[in-house]
PDB file of N, CA and C in Angstrom:
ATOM      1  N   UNK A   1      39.182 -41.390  37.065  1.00  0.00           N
ATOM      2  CA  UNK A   1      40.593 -41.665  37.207  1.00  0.00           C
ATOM      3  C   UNK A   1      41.339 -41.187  35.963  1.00  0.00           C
ATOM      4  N   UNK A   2      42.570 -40.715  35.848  1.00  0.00           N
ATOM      5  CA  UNK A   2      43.171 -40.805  35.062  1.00  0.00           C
ATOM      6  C   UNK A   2      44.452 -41.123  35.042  1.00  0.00           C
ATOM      7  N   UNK A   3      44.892 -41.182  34.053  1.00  0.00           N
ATOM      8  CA  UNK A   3      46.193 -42.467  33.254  1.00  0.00           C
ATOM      9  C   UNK A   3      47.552 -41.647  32.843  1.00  0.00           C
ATOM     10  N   UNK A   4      48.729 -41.720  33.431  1.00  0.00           N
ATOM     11  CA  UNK A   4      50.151 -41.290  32.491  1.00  0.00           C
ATOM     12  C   UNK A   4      50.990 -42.288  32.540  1.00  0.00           C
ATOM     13  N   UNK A   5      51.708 -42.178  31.904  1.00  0.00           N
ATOM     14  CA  UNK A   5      52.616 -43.491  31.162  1.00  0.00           C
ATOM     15  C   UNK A   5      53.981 -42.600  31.624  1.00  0.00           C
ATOM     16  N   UNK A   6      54.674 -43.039  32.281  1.00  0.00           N
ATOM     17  CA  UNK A   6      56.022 -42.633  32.799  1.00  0.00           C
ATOM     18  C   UNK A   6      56.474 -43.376  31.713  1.00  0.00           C
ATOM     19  N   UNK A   7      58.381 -42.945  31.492  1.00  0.00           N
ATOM     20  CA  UNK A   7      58.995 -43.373  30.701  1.00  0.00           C
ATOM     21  C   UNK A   7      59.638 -44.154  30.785  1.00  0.00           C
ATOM     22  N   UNK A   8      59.361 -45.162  31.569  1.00  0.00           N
ATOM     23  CA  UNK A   8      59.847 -46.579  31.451  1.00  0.00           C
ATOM     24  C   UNK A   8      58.170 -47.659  30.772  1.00  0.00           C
ATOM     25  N   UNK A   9      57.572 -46.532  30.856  1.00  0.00           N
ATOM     26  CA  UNK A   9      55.937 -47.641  30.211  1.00  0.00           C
ATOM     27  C   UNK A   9      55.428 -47.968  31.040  1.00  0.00           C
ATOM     28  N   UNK A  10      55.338 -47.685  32.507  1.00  0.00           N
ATOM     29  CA  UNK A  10      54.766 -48.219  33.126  1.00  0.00           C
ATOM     30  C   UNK A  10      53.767 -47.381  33.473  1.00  0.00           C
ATOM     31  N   UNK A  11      51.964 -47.718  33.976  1.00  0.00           N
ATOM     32  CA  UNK A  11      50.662 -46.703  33.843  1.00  0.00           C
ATOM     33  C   UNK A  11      50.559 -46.565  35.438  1.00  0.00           C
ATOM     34  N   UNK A  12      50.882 -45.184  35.376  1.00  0.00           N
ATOM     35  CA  UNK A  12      50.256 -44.588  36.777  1.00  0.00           C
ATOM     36  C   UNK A  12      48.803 -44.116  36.693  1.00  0.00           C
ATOM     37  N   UNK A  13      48.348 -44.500  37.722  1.00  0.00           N
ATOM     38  CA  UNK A  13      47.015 -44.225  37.558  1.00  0.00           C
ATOM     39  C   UNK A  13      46.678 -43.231  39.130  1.00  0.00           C
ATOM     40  N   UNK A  14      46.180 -42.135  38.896  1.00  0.00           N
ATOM     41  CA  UNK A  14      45.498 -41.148  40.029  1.00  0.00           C
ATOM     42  C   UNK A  14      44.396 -40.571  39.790  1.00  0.00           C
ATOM     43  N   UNK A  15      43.461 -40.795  40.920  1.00  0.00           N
ATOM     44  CA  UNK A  15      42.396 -40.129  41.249  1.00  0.00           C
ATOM     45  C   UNK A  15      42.295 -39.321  41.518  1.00  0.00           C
ATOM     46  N   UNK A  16      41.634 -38.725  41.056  1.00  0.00           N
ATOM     47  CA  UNK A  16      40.432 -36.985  41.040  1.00  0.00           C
ATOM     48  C   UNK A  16      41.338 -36.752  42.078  1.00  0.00           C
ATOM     49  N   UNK A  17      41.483 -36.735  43.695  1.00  0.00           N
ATOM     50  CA  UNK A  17      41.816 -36.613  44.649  1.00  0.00           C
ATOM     51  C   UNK A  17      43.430 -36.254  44.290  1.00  0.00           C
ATOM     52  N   UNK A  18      43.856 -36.932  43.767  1.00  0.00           N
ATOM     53  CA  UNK A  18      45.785 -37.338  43.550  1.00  0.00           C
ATOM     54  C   UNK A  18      45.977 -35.657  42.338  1.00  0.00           C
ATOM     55  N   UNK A  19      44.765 -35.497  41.632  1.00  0.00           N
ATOM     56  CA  UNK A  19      45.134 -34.610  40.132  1.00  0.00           C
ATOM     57  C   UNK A  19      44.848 -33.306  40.562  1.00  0.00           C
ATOM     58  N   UNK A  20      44.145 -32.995  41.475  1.00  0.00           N
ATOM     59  CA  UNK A  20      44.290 -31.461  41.592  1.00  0.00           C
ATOM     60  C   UNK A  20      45.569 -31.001  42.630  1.00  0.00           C
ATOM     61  N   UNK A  21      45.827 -31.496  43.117  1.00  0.00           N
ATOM     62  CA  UNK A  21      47.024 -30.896  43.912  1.00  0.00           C
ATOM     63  C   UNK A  21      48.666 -30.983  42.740  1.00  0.00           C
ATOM     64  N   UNK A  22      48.693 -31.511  41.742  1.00  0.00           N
ATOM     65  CA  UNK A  22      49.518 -31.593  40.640  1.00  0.00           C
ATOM     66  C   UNK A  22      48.854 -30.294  39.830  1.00  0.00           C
ATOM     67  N   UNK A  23      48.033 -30.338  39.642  1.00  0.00           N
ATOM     68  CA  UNK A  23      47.323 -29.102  38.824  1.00  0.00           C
ATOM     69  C   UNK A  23      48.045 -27.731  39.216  1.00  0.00           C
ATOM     70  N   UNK A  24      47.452 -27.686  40.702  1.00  0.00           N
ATOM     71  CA  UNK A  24      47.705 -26.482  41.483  1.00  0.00           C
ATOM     72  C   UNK A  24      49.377 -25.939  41.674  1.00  0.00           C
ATOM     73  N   UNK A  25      50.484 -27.505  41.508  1.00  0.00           N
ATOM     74  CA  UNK A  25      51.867 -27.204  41.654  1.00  0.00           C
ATOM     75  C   UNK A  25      52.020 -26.639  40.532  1.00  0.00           C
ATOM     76  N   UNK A  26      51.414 -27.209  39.139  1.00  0.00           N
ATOM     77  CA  UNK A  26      52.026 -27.081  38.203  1.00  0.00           C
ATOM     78  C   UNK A  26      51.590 -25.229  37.414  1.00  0.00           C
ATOM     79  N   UNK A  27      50.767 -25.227  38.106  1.00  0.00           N
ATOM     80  CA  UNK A  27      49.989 -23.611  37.835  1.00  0.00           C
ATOM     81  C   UNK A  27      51.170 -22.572  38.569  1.00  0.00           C
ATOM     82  N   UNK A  28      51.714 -23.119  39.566  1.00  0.00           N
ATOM     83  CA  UNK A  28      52.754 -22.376  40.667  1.00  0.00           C
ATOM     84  C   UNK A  28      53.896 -22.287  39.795  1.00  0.00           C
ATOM     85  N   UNK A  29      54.309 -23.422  39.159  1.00  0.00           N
ATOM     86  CA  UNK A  29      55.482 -23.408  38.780  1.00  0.00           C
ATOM     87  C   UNK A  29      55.773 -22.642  37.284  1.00  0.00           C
ATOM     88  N   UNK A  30      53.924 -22.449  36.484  1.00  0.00           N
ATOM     89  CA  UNK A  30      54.137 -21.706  35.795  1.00  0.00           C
ATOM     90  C   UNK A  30      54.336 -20.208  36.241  1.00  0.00           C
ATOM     91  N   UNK A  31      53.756 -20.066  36.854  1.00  0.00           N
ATOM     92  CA  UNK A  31      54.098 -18.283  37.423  1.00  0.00           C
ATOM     93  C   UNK A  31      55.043 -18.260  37.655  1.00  0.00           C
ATOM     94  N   UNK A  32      55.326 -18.928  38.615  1.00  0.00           N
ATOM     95  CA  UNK A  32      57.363 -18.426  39.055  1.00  0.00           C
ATOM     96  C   UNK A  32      58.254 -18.801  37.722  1.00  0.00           C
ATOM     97  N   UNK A  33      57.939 -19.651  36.659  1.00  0.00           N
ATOM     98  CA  UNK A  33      58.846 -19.205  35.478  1.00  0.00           C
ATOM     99  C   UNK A  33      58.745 -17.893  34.588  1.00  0.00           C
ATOM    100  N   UNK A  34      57.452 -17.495  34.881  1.00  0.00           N
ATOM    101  CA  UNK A  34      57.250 -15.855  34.364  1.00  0.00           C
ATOM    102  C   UNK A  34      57.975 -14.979  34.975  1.00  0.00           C
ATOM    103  N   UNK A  35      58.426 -15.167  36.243  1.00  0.00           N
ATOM    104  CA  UNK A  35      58.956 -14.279  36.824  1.00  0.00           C
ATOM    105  C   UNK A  35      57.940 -13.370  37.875  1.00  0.00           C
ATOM    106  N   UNK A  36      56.903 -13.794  37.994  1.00  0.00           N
ATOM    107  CA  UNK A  36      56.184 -13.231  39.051  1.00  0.00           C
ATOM    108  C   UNK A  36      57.039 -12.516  40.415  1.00  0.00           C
ATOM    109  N   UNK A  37      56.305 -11.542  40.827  1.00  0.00           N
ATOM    110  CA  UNK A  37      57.117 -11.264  42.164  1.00  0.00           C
ATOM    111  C   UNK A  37      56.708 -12.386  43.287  1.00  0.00           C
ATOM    112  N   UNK A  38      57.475 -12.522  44.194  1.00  0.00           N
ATOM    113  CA  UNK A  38      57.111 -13.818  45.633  1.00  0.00           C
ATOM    114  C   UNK A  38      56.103 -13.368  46.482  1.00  0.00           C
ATOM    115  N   UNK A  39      55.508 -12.229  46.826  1.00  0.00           N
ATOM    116  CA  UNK A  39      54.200 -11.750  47.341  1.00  0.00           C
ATOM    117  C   UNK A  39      53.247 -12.395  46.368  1.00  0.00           C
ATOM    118  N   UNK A  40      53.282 -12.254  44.477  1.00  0.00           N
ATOM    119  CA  UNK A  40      52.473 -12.582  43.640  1.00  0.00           C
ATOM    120  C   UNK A  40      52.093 -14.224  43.985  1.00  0.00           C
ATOM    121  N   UNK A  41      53.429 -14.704  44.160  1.00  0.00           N
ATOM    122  CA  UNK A  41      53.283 -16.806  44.390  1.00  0.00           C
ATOM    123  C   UNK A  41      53.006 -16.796  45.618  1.00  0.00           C
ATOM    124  N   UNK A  42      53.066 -16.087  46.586  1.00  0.00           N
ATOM    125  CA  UNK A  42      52.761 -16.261  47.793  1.00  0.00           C
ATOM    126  C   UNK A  42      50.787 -15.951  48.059  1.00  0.00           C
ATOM    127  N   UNK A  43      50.666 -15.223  47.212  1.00  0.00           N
ATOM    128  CA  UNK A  43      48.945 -14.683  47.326  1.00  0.00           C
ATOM    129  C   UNK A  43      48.466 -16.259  46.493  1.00  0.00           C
ATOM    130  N   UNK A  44      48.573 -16.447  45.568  1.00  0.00           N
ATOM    131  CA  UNK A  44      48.651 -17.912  44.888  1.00  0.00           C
ATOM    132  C   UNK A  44      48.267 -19.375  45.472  1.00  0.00           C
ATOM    133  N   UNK A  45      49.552 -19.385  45.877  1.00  0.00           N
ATOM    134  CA  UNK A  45      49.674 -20.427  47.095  1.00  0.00           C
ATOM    135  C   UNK A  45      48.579 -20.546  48.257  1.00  0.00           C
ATOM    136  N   UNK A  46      48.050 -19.693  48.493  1.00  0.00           N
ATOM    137  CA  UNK A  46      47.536 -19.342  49.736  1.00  0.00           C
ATOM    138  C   UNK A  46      46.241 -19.573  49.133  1.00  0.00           C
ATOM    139  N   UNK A  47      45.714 -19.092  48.318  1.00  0.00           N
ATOM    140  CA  UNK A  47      44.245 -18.949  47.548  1.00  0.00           C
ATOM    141  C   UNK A  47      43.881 -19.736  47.280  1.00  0.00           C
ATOM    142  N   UNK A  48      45.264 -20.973  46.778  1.00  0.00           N
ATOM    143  CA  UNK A  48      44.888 -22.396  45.860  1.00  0.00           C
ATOM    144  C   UNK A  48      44.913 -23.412  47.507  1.00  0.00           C
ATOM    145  N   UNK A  49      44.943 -23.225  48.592  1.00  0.00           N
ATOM    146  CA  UNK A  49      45.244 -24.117  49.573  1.00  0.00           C
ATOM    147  C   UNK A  49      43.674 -24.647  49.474  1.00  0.00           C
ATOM    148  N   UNK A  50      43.405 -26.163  50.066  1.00  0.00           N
ATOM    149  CA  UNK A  50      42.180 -26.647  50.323  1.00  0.00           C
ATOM    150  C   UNK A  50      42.266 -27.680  51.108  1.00  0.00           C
TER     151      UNK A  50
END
């Protein structure tokens, strides 16, 4: 399991299960701030599905 502290202090806690699909957004959202082309996030998207 692991632990984040939102900013009111209060501990969210998510399982293995809950952390890779945050992983996978947050990997998306780095590319499209690079500026990737949308075929590039679209091949992405598709690869990271499970």
């Amino acid at each position: 399991m692991y632990a984040l502290k939102s900013q009111d202090q209060r501990l969210i806690t998510l399982s293995q299960q809950d952390y890779l699909p945050i992983l996978v957004e947050s990997f998306l959202i780095d590319r499209r701030s690079q500026g990737l082309s949308p075929d590039t996030i679209e091949f992405y998207t598709k690869k990271l599905q499970y």
